[in-house]
Protein backbone atom coordinates (compact mmCIF):
# COMPACT_ATOMS: atom_id res chain seq x y z
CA UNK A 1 226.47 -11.24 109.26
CA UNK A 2 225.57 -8.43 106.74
CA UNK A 3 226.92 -5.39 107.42
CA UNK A 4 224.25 -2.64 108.75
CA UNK A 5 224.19 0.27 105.80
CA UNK A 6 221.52 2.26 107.21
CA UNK A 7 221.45 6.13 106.02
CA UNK A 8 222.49 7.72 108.54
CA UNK A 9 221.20 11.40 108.11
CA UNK A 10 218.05 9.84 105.76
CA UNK A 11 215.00 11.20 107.76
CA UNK A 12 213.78 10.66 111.28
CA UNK A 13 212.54 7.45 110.61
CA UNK A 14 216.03 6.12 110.01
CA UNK A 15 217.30 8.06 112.88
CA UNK A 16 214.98 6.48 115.22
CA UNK A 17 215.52 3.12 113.65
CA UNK A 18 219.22 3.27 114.46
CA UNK A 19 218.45 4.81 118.17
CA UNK A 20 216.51 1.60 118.92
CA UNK A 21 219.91 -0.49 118.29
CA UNK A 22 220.80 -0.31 121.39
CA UNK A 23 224.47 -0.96 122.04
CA UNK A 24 225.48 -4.51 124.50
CA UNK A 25 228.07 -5.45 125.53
CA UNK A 26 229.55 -7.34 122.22
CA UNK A 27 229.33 -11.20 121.81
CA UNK A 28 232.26 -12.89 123.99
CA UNK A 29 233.35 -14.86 120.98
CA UNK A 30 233.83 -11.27 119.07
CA UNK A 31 237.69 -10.67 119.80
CA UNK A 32 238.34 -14.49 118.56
CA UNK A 33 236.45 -14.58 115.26
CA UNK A 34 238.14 -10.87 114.84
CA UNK A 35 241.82 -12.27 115.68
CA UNK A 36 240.70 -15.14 113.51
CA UNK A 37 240.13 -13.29 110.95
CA UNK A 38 243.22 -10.79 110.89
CA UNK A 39 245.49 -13.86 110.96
CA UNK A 40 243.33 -15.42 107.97
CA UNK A 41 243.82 -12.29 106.05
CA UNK A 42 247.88 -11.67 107.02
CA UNK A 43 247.26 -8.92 108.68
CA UNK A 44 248.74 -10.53 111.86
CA UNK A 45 251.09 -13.79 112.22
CA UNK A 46 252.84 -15.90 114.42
CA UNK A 47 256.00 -15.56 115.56
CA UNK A 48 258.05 -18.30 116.56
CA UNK A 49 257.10 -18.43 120.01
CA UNK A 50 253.51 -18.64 118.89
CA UNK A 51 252.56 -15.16 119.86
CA UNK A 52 250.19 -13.02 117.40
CA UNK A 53 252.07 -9.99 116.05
CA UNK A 54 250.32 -7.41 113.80
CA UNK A 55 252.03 -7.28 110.39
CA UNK A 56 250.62 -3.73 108.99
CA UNK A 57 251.31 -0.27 109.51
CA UNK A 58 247.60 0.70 108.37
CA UNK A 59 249.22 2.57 105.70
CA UNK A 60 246.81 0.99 103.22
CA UNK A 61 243.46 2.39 103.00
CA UNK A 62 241.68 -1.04 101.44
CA UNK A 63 243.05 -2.61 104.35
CA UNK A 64 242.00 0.05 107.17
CA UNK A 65 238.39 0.03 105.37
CA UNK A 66 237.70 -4.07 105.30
CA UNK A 67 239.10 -4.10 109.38
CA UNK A 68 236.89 -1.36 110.09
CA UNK A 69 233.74 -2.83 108.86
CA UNK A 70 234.90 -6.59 109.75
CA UNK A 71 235.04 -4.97 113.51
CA UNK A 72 231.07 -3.88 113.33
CA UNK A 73 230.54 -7.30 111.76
CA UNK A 74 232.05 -9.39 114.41
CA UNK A 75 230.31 -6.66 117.41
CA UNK A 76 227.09 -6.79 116.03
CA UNK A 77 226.95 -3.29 116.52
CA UNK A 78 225.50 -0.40 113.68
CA UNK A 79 228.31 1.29 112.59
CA UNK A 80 227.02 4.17 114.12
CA UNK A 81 227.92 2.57 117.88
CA UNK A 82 231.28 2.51 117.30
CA UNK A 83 233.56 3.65 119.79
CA UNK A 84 237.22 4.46 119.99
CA UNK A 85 237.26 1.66 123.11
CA UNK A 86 236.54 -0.90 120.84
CA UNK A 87 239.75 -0.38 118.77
CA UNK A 88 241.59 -0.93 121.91
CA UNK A 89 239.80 -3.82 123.49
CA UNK A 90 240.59 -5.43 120.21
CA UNK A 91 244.19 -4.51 120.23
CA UNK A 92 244.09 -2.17 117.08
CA UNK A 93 245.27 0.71 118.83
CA UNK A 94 248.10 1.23 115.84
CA UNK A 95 244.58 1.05 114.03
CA UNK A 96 242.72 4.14 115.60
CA UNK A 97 246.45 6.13 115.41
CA UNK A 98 246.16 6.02 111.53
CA UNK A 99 243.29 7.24 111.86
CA UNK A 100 243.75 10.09 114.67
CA UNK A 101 246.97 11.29 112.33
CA UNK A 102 245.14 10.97 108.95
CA UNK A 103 242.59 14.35 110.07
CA UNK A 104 244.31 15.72 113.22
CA UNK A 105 240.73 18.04 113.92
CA UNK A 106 238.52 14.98 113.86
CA UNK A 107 237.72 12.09 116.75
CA UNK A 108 239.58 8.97 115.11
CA UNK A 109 236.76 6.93 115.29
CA UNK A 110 234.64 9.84 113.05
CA UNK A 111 237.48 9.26 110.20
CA UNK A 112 237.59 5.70 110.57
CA UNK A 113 233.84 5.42 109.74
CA UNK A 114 233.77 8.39 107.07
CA UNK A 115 236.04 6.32 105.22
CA UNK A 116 234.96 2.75 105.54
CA UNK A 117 231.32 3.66 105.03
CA UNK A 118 230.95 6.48 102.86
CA UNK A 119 227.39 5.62 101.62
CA UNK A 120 226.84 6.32 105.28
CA UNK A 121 227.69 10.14 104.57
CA UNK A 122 228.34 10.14 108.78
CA UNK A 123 227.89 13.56 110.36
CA UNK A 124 229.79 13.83 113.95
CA UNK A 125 226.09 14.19 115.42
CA UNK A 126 225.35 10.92 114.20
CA UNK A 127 228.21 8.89 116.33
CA UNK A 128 226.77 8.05 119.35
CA UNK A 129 229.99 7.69 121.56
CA UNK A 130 230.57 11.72 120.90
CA UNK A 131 227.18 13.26 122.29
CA UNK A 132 228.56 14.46 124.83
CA UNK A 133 231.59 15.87 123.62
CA UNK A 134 229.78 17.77 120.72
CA UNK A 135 227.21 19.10 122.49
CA UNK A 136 229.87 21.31 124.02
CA UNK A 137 231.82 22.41 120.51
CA UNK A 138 229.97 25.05 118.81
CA UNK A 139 231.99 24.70 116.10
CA UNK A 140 230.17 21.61 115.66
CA UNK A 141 226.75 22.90 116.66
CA UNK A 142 227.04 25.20 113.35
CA UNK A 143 227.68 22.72 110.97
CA UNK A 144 225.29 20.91 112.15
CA UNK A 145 222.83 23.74 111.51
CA UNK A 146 224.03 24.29 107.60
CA UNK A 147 224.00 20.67 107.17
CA UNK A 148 220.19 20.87 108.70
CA UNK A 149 219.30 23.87 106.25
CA UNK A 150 220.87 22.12 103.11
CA UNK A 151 218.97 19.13 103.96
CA UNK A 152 216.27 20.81 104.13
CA UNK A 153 216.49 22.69 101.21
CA UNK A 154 216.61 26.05 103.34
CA UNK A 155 213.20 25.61 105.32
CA UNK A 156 214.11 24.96 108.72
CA UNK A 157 211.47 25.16 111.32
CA UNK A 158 212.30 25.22 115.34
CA UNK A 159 210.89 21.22 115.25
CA UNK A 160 213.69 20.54 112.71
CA UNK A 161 216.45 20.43 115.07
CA UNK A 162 214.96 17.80 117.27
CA UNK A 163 213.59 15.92 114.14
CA UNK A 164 216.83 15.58 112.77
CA UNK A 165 218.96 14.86 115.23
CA UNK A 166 220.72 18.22 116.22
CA UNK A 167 218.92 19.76 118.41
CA UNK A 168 222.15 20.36 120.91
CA UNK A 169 222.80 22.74 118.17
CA UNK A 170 220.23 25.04 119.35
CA UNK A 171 221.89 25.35 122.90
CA UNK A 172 224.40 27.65 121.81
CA UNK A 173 221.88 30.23 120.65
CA UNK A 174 218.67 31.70 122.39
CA UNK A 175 216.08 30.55 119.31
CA UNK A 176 216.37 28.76 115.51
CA UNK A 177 216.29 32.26 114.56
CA UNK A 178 219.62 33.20 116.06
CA UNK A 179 220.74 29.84 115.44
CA UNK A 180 220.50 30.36 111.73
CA UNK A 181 221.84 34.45 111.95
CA UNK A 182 224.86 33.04 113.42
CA UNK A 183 225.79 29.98 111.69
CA UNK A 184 225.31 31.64 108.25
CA UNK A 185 224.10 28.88 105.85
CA UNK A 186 225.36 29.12 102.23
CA UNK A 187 221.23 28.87 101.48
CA UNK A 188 218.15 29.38 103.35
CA UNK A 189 214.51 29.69 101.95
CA UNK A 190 213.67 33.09 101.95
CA UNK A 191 209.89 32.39 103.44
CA UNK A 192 211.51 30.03 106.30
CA UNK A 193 213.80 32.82 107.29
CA UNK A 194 210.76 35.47 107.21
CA UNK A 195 208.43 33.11 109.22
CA UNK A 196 211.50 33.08 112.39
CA UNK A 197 212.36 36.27 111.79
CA UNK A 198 208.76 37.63 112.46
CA UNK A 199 208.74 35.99 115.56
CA UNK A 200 212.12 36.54 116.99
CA UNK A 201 213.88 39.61 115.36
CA UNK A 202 212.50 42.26 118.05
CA UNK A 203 213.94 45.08 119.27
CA UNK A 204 216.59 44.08 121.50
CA UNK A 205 217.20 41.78 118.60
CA UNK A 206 218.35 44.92 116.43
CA UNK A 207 219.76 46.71 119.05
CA UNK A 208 222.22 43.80 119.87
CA UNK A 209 225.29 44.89 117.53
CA UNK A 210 226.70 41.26 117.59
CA UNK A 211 223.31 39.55 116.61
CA UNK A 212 222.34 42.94 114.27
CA UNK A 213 225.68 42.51 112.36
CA UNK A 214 225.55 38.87 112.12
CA UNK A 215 221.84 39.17 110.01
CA UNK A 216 223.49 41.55 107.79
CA UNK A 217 226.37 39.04 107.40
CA UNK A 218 224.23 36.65 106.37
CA UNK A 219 222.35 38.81 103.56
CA UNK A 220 225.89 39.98 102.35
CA UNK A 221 227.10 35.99 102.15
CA UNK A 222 223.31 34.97 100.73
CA UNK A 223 223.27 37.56 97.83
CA UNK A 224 227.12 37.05 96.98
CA UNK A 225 228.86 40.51 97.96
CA UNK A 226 228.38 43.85 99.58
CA UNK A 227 227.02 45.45 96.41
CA UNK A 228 224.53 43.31 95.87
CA UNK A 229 222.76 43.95 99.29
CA UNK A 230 219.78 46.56 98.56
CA UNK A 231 216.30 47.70 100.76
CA UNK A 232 214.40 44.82 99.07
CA UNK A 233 217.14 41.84 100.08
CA UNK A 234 216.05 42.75 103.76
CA UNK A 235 212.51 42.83 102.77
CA UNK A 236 212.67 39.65 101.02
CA UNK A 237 213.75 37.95 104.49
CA UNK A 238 211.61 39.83 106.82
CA UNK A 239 214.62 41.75 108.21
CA UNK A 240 214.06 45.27 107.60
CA UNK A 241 213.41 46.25 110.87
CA UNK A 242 217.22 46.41 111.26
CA UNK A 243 217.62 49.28 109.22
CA UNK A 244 215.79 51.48 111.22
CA UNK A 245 218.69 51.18 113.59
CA UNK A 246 220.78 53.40 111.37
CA UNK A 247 218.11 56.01 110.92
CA UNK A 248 219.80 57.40 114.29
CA UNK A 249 222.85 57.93 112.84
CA UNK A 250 224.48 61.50 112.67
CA UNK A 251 225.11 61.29 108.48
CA UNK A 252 221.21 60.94 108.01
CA UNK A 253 219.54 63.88 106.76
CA UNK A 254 216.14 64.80 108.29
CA UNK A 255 213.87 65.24 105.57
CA UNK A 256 215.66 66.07 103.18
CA UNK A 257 215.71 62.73 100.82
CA UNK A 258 212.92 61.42 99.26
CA UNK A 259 211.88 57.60 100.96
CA UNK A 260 213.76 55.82 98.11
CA UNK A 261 216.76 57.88 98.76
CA UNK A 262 216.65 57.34 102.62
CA UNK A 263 216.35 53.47 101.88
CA UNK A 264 219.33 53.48 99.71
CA UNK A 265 221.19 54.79 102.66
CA UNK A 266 219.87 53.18 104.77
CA UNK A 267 221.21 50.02 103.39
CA UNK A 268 224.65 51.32 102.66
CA UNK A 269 224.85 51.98 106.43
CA UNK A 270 223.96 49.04 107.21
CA UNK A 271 226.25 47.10 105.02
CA UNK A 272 229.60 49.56 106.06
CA UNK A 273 228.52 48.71 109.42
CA UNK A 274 229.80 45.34 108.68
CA UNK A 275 232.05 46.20 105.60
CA UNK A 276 234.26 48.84 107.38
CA UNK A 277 235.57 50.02 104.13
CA UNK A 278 233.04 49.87 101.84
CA UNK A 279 232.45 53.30 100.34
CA UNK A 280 228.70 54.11 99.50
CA UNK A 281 229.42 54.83 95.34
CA UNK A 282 230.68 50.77 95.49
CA UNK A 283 226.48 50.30 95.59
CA UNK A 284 225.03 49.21 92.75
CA UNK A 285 222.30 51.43 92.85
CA UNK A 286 223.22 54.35 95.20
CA UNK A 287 221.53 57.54 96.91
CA UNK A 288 222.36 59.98 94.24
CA UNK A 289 221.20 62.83 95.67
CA UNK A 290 224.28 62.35 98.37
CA UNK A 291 226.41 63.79 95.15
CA UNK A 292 225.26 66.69 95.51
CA UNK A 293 227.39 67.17 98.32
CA UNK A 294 231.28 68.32 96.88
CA UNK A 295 232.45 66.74 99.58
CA UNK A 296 231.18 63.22 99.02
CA UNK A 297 232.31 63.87 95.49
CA UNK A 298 235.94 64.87 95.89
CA UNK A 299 236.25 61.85 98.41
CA UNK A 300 234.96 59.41 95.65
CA UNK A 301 237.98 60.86 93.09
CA UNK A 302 240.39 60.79 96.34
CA UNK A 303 239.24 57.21 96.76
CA UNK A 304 239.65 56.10 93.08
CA UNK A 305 243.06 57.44 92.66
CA UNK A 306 244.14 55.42 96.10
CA UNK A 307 242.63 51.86 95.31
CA UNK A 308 243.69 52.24 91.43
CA UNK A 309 247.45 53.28 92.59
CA UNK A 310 247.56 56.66 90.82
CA UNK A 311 248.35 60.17 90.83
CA UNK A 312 245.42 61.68 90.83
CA UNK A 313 245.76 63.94 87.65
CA UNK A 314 246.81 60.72 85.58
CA UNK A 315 243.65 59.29 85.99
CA UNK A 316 241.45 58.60 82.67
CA UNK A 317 237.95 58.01 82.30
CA UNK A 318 238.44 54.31 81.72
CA UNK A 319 239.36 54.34 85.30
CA UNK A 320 236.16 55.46 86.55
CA UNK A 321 234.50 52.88 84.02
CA UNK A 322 236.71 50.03 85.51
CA UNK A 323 235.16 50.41 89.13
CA UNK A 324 231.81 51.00 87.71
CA UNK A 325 231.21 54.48 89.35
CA UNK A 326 231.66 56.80 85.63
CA UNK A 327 227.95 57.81 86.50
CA UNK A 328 229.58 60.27 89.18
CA UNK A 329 231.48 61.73 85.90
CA UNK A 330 228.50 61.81 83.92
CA UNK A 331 226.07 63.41 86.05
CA UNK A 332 227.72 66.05 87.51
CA UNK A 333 230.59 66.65 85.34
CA UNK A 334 228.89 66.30 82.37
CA UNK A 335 231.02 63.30 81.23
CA UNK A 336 234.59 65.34 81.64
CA UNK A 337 236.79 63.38 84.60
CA UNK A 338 239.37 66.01 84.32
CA UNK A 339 236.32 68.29 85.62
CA UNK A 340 236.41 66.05 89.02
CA UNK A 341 240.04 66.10 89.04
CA UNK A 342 240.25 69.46 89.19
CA UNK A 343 237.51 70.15 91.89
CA UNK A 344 239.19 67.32 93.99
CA UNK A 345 242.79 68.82 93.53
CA UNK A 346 241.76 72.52 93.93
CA UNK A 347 240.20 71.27 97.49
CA UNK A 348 243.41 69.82 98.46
């Protein structure tokens, strides 16, 4: 019998193919051609009393691969209705412990069949026998969701879930939406994200700090680092509702910035919300106007001379220039540091 190769991921199509394999009861002549064929290949002989005795540790991988696959052969199973039962009904329980040691984290029966059929490229949703154990991990439930959003090239609609197979992944959370928030894909279309964000990020969405600090997470992981996080990266994913959460807070001048200026800070609030110590002159493009504050300024020199390990009046321009914030120097110290050493020392 050929062996059944069918993608197991490839599309719904596929998946529903495989679902309609329904799994029997294997042949009753199974365990004998599968003993037969062990003792053919040496991996078990007779002793002198006549009794089969296995003569492998499963220490070698070609061999652990050809059982593996011989075992679906002589079941007439799809690989994908492999249990970890069937390694003991056909006495390869030494079998399924090479496997259970080899990744400790993982069901033996999800390694076995990761490594004998990698054009397979298994997922742990795909193994029937585990259902019901998976649909309890969430663990599980998120990788199934950034394996959903890769495959989809980052434009995962609610339907998705079900269409691919995962939809237990959805239990965990109260929408795709959240599902998405939480899980933190390394990419997501932007417009996919907009369209569920539109429709779930509400109010009580925003005013959830869990879910509100997961989103911003997720723009901080999408565009690469803290810095990189500005008014138009929530814009571009429909999530700029959440910054009107922080125009409550106490640091937020009334009236007295111009919009482009409250947006700046608006972000940086949002982002040290989630970055605890993330100072707002780490922004790439911060509110400037802030500066005109001494105190924010001596605090940015008291800061520099703490994360680059020095005395305060030994620092040099070039150190400014190293953490990319020399435009404090220039702009209102007209390019002399020792100028904001000085105010920052004669405050102290």
């Amino acid at each position: 019998m050929e062996i059944k190769k069918e993608a197991a991921t490839a599309n719904k199509e596929t998946r529903e193919g495989l679902a309609s394999l329904s799994r029997t009861e294997y042949p009753s002549s199974a365990k004998a051609d599968f003993l037969s064929w062990m003792e053919s290949e040496g991996y078990i002989i007779r002793g002198s009393n006549g009794k089969l005795k296995f003569n492998t540790n499963w220490s070698n991988k070609e061999d652990r691969i050809r059982s593996v696959r011989k075992l679906v052969e002589v079941m007439d199973i799809s690989p994908l209705d492999l249990k970890n039962e069937d390694f003991f009904k056909m006495g390869l329980m030494d079998l399924l412990k090479a496997y259970s040691i080899k990744r400790h984290s993982f069901p033996a029966v999800f390694n076995a069949l990761k490594e004998a059929y990698p054009e397979l490229k298994v997922n742990l949703w795909d193994i029937r026998s585990l259902k019901g154990t998976i649909s309890k991990n969430r663990e599980t439930a998120d990788e199934a969701i950034k394996w959903l959003a890769k495959k989809k090239s980052g434009a995962v609609t609610e339907d998705d879930f079900e269409n691919n197979g995962v939809g237990f992944a959805l239990s965990f959370y109260s929408n795709a939406f959240d599902a998405i928030v939480f899980a933190q894909p390394d990419f997501i279309e932007c417009n996919s994200l907009k369209a569920l964000s539109a429709k779930y990020l509400d109010k009580e969405f925003v005013n959830n700090t869990a879910k509100r600090r997961a989103a911003i997470s997720m723009l901080i992981k999408i565009f690469g680092s803290p810095k990189s996080v500005n008014y138009q990266s929530f814009e571009l994913y429909g999530m700029e509702s959440i910054l009107s959460y922080y125009s409550q807070s106490y640091i937020f001048p009334n009236g007295s910035k111009k919009p482009e200026e409250e947006r700046k800070l608006l972000t940086w609030l949002a982002v040290s919300d989630v970055i605890k110590d993330f100072k707002i002159w780490e922004m790439k493009d911060p509110p400037k106007s802030l500066f005109l504050d001494k105190k924010t300024r001596i605090e940015s020199t008291i800061w520099l001379s703490s994360v680059s390990h020095k005395n305060p009046y030994l620092l040099s321009y070039e150190d400014w220039e190293s953490f990319g914030i020399e435009w404090i120097v220039k702009e209102f110290y007209y390019g002399d540091h020792h100028e904001a050493i000085h105010e920052a020392m004669d405050s102290s």
